[in-house]
Protein backbone atom coordinates (compact mmCIF):
# COMPACT_ATOMS: atom_id res chain seq x y z
CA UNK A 1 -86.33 137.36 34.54
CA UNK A 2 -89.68 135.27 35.24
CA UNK A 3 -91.61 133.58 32.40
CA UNK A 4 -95.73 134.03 32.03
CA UNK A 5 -97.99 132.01 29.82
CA UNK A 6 -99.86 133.42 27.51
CA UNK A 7 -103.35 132.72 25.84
CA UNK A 8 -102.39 130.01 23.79
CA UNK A 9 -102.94 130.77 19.56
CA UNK A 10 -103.05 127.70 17.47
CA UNK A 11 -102.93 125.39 19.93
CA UNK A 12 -99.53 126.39 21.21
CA UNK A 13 -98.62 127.36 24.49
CA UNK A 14 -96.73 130.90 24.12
CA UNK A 15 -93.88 131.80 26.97
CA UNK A 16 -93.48 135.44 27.45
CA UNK A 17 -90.77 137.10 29.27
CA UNK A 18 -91.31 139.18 32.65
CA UNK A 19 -89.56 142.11 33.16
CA UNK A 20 -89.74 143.54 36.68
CA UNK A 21 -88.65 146.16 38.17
CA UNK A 22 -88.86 148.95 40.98
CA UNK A 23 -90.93 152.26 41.37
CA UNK A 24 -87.42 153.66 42.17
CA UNK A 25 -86.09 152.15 38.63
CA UNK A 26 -88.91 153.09 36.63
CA UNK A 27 -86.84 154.32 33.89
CA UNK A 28 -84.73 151.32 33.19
CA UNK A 29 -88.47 150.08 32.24
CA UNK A 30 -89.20 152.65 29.99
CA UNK A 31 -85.23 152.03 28.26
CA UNK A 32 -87.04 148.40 27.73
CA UNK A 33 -89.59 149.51 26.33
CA UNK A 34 -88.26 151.99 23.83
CA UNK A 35 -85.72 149.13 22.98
CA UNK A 36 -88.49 146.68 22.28
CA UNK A 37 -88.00 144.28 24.77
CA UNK A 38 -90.08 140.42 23.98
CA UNK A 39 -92.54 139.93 26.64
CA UNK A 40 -93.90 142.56 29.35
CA UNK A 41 -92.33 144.68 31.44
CA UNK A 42 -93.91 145.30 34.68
CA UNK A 43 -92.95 148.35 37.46
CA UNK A 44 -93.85 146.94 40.84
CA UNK A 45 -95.19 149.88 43.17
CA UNK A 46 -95.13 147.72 46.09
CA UNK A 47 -91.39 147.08 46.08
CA UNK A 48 -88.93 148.59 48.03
């Protein structure tokens, strides 16, 4: 898991976490999704 900032709101610096997977494990990201996962989830064409 990585961590990204976010636009901070208030004057507080927000931590978001990275989700990242594979084109070939594309639907583990959707399960994320559909769970509401905190933070993004990203599918990485590039990889693998």
């Amino acid at each position: 898991m990585y961590f990204i900032g976010a636009p901070p709101r208030g004057g507080e610096e927000v931590r978001l976490a990275l989700h990242r997977t594979d084109l070939a494990h594309s639907a583990d990201a959707h399960a994320l999704v559909e769970r509401g996962v905190v933070g993004k989830v990203v599918i990485d064409a590039s990889a693998g």
